[in-house]
Protein backbone atom coordinates (compact mmCIF):
# COMPACT_ATOMS: atom_id res chain seq x y z
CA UNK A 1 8.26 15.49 -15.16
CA UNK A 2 10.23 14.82 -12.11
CA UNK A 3 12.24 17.77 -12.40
CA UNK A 4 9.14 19.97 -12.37
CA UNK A 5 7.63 18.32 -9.35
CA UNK A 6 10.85 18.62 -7.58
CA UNK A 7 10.94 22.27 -8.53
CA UNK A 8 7.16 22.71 -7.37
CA UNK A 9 8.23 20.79 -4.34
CA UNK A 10 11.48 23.25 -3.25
CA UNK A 11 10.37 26.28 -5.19
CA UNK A 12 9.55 29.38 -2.91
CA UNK A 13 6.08 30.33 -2.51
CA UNK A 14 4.49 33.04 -4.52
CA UNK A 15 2.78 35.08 -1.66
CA UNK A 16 3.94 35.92 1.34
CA UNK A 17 1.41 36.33 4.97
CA UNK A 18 1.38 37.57 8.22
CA UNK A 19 1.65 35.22 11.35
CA UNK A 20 -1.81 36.88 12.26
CA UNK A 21 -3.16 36.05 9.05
CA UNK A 22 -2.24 32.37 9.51
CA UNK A 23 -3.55 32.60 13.08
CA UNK A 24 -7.34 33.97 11.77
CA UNK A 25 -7.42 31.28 8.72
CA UNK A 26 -6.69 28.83 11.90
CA UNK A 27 -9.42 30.60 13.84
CA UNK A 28 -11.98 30.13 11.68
CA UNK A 29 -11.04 26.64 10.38
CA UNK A 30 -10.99 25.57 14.11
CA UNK A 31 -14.25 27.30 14.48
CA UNK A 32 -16.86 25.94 10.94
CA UNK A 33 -14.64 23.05 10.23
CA UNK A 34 -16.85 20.23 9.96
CA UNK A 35 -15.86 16.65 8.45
CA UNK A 36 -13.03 15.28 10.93
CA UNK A 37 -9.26 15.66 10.83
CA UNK A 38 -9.17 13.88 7.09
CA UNK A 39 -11.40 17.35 5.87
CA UNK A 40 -9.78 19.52 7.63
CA UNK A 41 -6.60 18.72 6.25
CA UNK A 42 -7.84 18.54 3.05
CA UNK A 43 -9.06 22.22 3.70
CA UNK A 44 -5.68 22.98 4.86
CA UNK A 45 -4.13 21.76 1.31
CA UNK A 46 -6.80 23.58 -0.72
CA UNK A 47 -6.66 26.81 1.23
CA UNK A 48 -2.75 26.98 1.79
CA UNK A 49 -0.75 25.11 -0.92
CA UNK A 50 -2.93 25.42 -3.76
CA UNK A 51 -5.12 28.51 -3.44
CA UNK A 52 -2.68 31.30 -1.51
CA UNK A 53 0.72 29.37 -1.82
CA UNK A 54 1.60 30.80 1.43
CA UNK A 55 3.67 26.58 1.80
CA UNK A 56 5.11 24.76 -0.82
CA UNK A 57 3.99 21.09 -1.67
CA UNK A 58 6.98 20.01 0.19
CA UNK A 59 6.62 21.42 3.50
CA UNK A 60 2.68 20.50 3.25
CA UNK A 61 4.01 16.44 2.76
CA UNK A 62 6.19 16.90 5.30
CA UNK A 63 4.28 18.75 7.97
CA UNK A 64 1.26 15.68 7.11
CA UNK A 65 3.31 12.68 7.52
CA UNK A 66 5.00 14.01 10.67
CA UNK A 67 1.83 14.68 11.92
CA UNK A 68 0.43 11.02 10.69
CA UNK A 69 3.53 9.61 12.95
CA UNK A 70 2.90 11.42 16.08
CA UNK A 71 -0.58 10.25 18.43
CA UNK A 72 -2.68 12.66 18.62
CA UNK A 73 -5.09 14.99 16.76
CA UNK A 74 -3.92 14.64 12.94
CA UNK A 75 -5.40 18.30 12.10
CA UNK A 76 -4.22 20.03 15.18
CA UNK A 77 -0.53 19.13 14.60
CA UNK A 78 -0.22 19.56 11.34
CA UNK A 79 -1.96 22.88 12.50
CA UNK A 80 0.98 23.51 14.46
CA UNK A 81 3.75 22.15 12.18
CA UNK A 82 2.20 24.85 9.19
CA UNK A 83 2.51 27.79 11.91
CA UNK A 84 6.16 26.04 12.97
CA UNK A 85 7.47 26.09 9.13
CA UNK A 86 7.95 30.28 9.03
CA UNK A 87 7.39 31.50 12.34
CA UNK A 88 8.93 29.02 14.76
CA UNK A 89 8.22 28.53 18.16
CA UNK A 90 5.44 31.39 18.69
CA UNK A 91 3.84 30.46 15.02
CA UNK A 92 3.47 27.20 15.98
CA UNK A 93 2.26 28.26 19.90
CA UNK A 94 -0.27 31.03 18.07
CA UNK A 95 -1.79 28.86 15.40
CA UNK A 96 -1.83 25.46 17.69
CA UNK A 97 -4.22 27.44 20.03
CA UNK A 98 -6.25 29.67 17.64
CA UNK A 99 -7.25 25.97 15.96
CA UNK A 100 -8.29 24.14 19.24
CA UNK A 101 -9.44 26.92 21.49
CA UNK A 102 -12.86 27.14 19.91
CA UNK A 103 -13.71 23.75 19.96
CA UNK A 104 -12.17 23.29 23.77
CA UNK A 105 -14.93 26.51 24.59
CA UNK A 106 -17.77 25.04 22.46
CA UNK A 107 -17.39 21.61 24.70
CA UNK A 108 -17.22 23.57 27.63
CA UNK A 109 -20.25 25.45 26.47
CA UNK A 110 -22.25 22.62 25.95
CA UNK A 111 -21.06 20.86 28.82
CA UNK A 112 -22.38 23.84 30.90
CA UNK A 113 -25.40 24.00 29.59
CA UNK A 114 -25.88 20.33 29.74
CA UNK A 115 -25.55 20.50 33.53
CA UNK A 116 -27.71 23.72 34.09
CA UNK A 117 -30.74 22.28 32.10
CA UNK A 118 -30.13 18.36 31.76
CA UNK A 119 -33.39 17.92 34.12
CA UNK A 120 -35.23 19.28 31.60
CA UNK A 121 -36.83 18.04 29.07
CA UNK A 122 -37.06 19.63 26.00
CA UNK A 123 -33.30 19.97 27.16
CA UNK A 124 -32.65 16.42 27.52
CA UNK A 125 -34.60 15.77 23.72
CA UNK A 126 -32.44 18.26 21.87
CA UNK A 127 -28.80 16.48 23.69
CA UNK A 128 -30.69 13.15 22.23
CA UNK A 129 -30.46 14.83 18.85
CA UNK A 130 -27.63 16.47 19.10
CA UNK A 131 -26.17 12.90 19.90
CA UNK A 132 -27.59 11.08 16.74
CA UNK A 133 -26.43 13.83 14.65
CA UNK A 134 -22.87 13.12 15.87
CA UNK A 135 -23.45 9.26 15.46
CA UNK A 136 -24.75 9.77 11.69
CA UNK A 137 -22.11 12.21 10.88
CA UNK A 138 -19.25 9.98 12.44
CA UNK A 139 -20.54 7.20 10.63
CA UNK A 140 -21.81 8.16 7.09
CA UNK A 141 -18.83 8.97 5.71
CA UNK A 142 -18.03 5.42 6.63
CA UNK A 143 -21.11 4.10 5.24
CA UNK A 144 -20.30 6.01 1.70
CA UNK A 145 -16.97 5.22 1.26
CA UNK A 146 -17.96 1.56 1.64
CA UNK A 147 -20.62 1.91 -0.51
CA UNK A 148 -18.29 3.14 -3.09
CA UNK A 149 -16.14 0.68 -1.99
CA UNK A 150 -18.55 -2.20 -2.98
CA UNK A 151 -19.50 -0.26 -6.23
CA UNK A 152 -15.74 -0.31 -7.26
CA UNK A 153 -15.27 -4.00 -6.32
CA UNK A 154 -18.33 -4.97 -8.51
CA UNK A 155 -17.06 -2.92 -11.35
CA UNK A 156 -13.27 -4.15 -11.02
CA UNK A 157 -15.56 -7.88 -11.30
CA UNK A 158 -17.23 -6.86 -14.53
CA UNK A 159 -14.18 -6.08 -15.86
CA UNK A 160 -12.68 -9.14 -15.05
CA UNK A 161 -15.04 -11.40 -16.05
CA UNK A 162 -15.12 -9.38 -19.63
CA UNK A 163 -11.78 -10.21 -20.02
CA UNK A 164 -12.02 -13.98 -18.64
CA UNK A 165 -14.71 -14.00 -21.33
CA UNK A 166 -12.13 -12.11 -23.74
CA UNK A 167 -9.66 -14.64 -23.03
CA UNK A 168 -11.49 -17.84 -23.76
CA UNK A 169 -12.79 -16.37 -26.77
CA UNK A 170 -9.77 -15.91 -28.00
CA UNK A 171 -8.40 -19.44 -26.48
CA UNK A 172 -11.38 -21.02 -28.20
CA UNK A 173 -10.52 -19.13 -31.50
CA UNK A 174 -6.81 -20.37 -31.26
CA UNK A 175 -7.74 -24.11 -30.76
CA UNK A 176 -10.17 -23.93 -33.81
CA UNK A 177 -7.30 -22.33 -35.87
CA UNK A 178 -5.03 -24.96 -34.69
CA UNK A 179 -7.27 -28.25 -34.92
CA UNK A 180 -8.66 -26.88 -38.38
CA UNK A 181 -4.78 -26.54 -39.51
CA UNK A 182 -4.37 -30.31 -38.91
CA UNK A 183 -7.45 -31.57 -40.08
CA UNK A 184 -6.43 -29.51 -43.38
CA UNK A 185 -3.07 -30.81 -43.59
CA UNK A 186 -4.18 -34.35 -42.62
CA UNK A 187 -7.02 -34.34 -45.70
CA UNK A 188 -4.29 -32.71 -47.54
CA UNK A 189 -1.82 -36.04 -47.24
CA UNK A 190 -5.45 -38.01 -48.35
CA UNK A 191 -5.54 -36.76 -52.03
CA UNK A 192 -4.36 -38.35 -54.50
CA UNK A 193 -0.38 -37.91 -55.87
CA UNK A 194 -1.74 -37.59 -59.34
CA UNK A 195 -3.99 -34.90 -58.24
CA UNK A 196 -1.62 -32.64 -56.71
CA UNK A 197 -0.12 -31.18 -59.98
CA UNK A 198 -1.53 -28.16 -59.26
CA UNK A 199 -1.18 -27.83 -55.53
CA UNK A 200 -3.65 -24.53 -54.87
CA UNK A 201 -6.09 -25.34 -57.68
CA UNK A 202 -5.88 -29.09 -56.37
CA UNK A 203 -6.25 -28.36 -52.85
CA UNK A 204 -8.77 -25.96 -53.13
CA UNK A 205 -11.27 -28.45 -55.30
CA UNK A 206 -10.51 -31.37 -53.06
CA UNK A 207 -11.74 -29.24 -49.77
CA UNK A 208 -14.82 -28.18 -51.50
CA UNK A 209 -16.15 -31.30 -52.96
CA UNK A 210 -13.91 -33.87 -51.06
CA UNK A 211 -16.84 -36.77 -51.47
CA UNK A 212 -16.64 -36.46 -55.53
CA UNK A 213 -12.89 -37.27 -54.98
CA UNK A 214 -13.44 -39.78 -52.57
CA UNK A 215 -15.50 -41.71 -55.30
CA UNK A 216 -13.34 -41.01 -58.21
CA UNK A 217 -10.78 -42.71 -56.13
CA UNK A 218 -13.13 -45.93 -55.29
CA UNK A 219 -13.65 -46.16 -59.12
C-alpha cells in the first residue's frame, strides 16, 4: 500500500493545462469562493488533484504545508505555490493576482460605496446586515464544528462507559468463577473418605443434596 501511495504521490499527472487555464480557475475561485481559506483549499484539492489531475498529491502536500509555515493568507499562497510548481516565476505572479484581485476590487467597491452613501439610511441598514452576515458566517462554522465536537465527546463517553460496564461484568463474572471454585473444592475436602469411591458420581450427589450427607454423617 505504500508503494502505491508513493507512486500516486511522484507519478506524473494525467492531463496537462494552460497557464491561462490555471489563471481563470484562480479567477473565478478568487471571485465565488465563499467559506474561508480552509474551503478554499479544500476546493483547490477537489478541483486540481482529484478532479483534472493537472498536480500530483505530492506537490498539493507540499505546496499546503509550505503555505501553513509562511504568515499570511493560507489560500492565496498556496494559490501561488500551485501556479509556481509548472510555470515558475510568471505562473506564480499570474495566478497570485488573478486569486486576490477580485476580492482587493470588491473591498474597494464597497468601501466606495460605503463613503458615497453611509449618511444614508437605508444605506447604513443594509452595511448593518451586511455586517451580521459576516459575523454569522465567520462564526457558524465555529459553532458546528463544536457542536459536533460535543456530539463526538458524548458518544466517545457512551462508549466508554459500555465498556467500563463490559469490564466489570466480566470482573464480576471472574470473581464468581473463582470464589465458586473454592467453595467447591473446600465442600469437596468435607465429604466423607468412604464416599469418594466414585469421585464424579460422589461429588456430584454430595453438591446436590449436601444436607442428606451432612446427616448421614451425624448418624
Amino acid at each position: 500500500m505504500t508503494d502505491v501511495i508513493a507512486a500516486n504521490d511522484a507519478g506524473p499527472v494525467t492531463e496537462t493545462y494552460t497557464l491561462w487555464q490555471l489563471v481563470g480557475y484562480m479567477l473565478g475561485l478568487g471571485t465565488w469562493g465563499f467559506g474561508g481559506p480552509v474551503a478554499l483549499v479544500g476546493y483547490m484539492y477537489r478541483d486540481l488533484v482529484e478532479k483534472r489531475r493537472w498536480f500530483t498529491e505530492g506537490d498539493y502536500r507540499e505546496g499546503l504545508t509550505l503555505a501553513q509555515l509562511m504568515p499570511g493568507p493560507l489560500a492565496a499562497q498556496l494559490a501561488i505555490y500551485l501556479g509556481y510548481v509548472h510555470h515558475r516565476v510568471v505562473g506564480a505572479t499570474l495566478v497570485g493576482l488573478a486569486f486576490v484581485l477580485p476580492s482587493f476590487f470588491m473591498v474597494v467597491a464597497l468601501g466606495a460605496a460605503y463613503v458615497a452613501y453611509g449618511g444614508i439610511g437605508w444605506m447604513q441598514s443594509v452595511f448593518y446586515g451586511v455586517g451580521a452576515a459576516v459575523i454569522g458566517h465567520v462564526f457558524w462554522p465555529s459553532a458546528v464544528a463544536a457542536e459536533d465536537a460535543e456530539e463526538r465527546l458524548r458518544a466517545l463517553e457512551r462508549r466508554q462507559l459500555v465498556r467500563r460496564n463490559r469490564r466489570s461484568s466480566i470482573a464480576g463474572e471472574l470473581e464468581y468463577g473463582f470464589v465458586h471454585a473454592l467453595l467447591r473444592d473446600v465442600a469437596y475436602e468435607q465429604i466423607p473418605r468412604a464416599q469418594r469411591m466414585d469421585k464424579h458420581i460422589g461429588y456430584r450427589c454430595w453438591l446436590q443434596h449436601p444436607h442428606r450427607h451432612h446427616s448421614q454423617q451425624v448418624r
